[in-house]
N, C-alpha and C. Protein backbone atom coordinates (compact mmCIF):
# COMPACT_ATOMS: atom_id res chain seq x y z
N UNK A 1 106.40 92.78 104.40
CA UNK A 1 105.95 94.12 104.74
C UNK A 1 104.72 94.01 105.63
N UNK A 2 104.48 94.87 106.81
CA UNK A 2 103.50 95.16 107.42
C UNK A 2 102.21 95.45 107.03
N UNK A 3 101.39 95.15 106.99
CA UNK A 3 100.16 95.86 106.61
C UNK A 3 99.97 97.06 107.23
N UNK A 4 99.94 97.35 108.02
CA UNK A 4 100.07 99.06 108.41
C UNK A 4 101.49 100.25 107.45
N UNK A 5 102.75 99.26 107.32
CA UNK A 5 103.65 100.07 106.37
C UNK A 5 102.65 99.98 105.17
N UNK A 6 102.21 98.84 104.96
CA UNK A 6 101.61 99.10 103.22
C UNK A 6 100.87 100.37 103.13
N UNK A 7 99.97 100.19 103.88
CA UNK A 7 99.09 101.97 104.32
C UNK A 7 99.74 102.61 104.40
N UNK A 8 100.85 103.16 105.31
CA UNK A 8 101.47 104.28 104.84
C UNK A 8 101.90 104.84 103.74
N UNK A 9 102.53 103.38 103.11
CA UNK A 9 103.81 103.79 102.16
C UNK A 9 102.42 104.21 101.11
N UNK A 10 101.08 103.45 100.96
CA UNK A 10 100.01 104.22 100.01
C UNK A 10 99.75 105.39 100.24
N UNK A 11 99.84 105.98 101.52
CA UNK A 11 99.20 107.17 101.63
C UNK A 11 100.08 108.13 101.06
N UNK A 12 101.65 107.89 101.44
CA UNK A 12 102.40 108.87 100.82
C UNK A 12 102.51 109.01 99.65
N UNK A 13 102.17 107.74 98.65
CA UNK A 13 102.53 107.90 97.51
C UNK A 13 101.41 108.57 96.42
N UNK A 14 100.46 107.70 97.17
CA UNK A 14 98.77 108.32 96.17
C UNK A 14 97.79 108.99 96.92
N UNK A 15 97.92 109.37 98.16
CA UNK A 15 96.96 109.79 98.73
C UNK A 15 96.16 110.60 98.74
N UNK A 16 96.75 111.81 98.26
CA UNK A 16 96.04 112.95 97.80
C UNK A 16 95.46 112.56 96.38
N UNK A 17 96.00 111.74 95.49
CA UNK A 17 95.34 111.57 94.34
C UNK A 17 94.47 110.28 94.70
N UNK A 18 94.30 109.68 95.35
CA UNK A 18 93.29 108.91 95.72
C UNK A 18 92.12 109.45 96.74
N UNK A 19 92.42 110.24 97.22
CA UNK A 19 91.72 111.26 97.85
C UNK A 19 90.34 111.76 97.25
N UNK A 20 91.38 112.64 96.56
CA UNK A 20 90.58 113.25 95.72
C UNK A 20 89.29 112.48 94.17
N UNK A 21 90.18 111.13 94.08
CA UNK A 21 89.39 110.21 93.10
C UNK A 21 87.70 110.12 94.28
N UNK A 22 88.24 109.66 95.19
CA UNK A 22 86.60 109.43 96.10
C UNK A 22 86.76 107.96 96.63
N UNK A 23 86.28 107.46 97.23
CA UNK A 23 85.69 106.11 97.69
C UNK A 23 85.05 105.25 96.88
N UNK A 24 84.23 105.74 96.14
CA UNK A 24 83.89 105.15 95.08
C UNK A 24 84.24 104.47 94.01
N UNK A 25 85.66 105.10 93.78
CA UNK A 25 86.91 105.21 92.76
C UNK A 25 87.34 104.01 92.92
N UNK A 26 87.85 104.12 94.16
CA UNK A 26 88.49 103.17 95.07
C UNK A 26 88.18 101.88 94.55
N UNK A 27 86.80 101.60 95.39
CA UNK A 27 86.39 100.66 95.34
C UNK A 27 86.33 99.85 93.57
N UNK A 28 85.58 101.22 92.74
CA UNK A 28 85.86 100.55 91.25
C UNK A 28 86.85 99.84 90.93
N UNK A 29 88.16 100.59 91.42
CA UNK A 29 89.62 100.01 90.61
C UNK A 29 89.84 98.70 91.24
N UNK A 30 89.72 98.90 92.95
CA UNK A 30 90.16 97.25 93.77
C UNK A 30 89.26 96.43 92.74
N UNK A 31 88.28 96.63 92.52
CA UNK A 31 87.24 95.59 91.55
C UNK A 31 87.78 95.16 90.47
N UNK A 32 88.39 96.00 89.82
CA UNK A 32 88.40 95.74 88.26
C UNK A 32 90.31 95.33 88.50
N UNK A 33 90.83 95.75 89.88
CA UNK A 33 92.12 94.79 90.06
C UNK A 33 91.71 93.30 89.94
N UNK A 34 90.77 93.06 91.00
CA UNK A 34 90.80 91.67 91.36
C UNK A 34 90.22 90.53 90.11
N UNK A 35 89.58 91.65 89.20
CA UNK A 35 89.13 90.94 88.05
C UNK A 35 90.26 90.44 86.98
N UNK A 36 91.12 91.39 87.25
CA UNK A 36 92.68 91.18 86.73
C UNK A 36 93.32 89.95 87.23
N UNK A 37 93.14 89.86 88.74
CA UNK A 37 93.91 88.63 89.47
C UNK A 37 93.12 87.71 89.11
N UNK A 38 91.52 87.46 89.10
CA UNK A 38 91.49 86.49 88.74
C UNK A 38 91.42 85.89 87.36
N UNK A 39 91.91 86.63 86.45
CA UNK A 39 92.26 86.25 85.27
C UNK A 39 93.55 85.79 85.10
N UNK A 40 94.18 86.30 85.95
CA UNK A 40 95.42 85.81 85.95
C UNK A 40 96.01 84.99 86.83
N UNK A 41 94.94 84.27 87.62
CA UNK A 41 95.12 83.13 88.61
C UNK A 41 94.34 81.61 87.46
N UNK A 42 93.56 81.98 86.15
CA UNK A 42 92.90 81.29 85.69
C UNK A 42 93.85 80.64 84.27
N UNK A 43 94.91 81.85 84.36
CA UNK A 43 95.33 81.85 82.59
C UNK A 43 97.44 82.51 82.66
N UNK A 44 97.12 83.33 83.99
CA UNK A 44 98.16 83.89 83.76
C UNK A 44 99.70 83.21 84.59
N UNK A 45 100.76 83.72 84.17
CA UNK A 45 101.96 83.24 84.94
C UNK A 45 102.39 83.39 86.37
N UNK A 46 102.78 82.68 87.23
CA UNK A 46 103.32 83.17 88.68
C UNK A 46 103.25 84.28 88.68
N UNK A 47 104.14 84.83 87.78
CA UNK A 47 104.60 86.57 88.06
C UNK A 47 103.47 87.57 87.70
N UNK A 48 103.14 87.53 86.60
CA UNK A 48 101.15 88.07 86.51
C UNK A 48 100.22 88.16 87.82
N UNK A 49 100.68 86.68 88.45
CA UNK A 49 99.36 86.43 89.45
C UNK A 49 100.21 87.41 90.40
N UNK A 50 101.32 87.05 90.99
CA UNK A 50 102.10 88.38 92.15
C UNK A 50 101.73 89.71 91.77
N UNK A 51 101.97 90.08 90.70
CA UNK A 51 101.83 91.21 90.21
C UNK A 51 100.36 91.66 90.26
N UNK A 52 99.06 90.89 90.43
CA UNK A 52 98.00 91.44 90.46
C UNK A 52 97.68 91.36 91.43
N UNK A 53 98.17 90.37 92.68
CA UNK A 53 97.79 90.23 93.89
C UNK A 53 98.62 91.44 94.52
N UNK A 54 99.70 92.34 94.16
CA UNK A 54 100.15 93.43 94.45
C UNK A 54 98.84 94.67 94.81
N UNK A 55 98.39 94.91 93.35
CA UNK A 55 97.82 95.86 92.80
C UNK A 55 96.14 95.51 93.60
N UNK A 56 96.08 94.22 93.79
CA UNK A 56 94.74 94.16 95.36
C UNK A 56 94.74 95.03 96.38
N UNK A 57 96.24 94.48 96.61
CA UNK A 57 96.79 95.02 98.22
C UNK A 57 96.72 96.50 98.20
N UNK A 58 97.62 96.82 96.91
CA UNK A 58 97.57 98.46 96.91
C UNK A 58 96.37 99.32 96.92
N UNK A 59 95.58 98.53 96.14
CA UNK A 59 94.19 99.86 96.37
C UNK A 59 92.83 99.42 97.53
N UNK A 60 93.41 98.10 97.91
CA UNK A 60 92.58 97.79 99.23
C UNK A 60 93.09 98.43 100.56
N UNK A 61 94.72 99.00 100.23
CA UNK A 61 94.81 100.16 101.09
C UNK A 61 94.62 100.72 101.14
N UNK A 62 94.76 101.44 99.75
CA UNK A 62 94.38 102.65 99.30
C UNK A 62 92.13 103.26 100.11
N UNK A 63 92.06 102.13 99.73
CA UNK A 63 90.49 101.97 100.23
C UNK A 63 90.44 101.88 101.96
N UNK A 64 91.41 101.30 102.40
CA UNK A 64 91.21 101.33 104.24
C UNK A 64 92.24 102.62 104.51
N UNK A 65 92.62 103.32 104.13
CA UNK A 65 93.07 104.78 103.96
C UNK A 65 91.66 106.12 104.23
N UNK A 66 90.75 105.78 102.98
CA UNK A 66 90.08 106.65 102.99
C UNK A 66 89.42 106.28 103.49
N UNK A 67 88.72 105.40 104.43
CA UNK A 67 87.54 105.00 105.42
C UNK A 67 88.06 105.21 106.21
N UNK A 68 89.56 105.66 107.05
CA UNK A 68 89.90 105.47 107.98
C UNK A 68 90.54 104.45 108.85
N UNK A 69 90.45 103.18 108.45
CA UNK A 69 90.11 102.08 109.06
C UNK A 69 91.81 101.45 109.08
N UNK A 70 92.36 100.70 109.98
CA UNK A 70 93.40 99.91 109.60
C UNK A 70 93.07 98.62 109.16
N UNK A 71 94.14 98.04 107.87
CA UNK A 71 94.01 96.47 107.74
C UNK A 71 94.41 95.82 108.69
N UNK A 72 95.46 95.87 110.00
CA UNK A 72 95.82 95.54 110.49
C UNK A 72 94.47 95.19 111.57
N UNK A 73 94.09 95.70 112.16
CA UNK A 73 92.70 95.37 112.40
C UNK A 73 91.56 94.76 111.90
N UNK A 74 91.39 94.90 110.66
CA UNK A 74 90.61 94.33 109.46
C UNK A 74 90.94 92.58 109.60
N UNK A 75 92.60 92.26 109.42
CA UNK A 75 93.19 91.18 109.14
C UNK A 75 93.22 90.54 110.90
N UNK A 76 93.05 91.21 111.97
CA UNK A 76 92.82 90.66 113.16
C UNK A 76 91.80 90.05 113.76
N UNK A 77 90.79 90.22 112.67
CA UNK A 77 89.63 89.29 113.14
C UNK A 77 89.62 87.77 112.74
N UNK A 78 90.97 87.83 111.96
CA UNK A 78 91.37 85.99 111.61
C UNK A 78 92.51 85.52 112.40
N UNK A 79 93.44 86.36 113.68
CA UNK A 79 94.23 86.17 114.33
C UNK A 79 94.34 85.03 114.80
N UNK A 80 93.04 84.33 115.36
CA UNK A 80 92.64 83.04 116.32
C UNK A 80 92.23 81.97 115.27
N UNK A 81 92.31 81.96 114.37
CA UNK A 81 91.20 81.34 113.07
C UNK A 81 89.87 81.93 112.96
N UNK A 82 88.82 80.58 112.43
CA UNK A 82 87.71 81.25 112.21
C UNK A 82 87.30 82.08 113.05
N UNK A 83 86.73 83.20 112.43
CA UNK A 83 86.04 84.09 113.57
C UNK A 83 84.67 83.82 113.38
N UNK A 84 83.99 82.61 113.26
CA UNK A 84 82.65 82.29 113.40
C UNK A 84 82.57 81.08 114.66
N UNK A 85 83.18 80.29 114.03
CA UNK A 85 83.50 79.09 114.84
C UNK A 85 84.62 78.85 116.27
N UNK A 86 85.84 79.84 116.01
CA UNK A 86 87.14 80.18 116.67
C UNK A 86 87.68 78.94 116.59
N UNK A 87 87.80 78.31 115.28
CA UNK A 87 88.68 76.86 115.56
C UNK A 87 89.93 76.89 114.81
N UNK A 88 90.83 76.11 114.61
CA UNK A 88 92.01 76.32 113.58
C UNK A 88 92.10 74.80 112.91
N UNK A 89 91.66 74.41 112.28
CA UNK A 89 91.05 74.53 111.17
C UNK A 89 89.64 74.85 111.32
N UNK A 90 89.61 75.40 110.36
CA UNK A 90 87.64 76.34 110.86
C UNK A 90 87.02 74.56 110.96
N UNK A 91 85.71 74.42 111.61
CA UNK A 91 85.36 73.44 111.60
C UNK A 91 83.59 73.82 111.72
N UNK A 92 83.10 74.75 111.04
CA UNK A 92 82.47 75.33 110.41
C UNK A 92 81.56 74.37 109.35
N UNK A 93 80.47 73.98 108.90
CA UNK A 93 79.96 73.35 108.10
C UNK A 93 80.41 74.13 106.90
N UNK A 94 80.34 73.53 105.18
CA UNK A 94 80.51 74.48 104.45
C UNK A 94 79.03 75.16 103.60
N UNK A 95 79.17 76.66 103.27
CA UNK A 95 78.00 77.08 103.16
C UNK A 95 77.78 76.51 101.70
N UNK A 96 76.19 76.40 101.38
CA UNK A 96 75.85 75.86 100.22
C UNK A 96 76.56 76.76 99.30
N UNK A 97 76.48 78.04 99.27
CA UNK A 97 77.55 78.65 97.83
C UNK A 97 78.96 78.37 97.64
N UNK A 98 79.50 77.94 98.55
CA UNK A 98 80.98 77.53 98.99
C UNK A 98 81.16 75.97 97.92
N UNK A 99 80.02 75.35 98.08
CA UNK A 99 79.83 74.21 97.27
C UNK A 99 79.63 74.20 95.73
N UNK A 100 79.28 75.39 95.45
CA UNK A 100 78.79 75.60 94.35
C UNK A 100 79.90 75.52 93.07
N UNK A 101 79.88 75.55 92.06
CA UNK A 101 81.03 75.82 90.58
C UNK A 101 80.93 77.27 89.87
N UNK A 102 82.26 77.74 89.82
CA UNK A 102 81.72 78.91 89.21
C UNK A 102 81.09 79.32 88.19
């Protein structure tokens, strides 16, 4: 699927009720999705982890919906590779938090 269909197919389905939740909303739930995925990238099954990496996608549309904004654009600033460096494989030093353990 397209990232621009994903936006649509969100807007038609929740839009007005995401709308109306706020931006704020938004942002809460993508949060407390991804806290889901990564519990379930730590503990949970293939199908758990698809299933929460779904529910990312959906309200990170849901979220470039109400800003206006396309992912498709969003996701085009990695078209070339890094967009710091422009290399493919980034060739980028790595940043000290990148090093770090969680």
């Amino acid at each position: 699927m397209e990232l621009t269909a994903l936006q649509e197919i969100m807007a038609a389905t929740y839009g007005e009720r995401d709308t109306g939740r706020g931006r704020e909303m938004a942002v809460a739930w993508l949060a407390e999705e991804l806290g889901e995925l990564a519990q379930a990238v730590r503990k949970g099954s293939p199908a758990q982890q698809l299933h929460e990496l779904g529910d990312v996608l959906a309200w990170l549309a849901s979220l470039a919906n109400q800003l206006g904004l396309s992912l498709e654009d969003a996701a085009g600033r990695y078209s070339r590779g890094c967009p710091t460096c422009g290399r493919l494989p980034c060739a980028c030093p790595p940043s000290p938090r990148a090093l770090e353990a969680p």
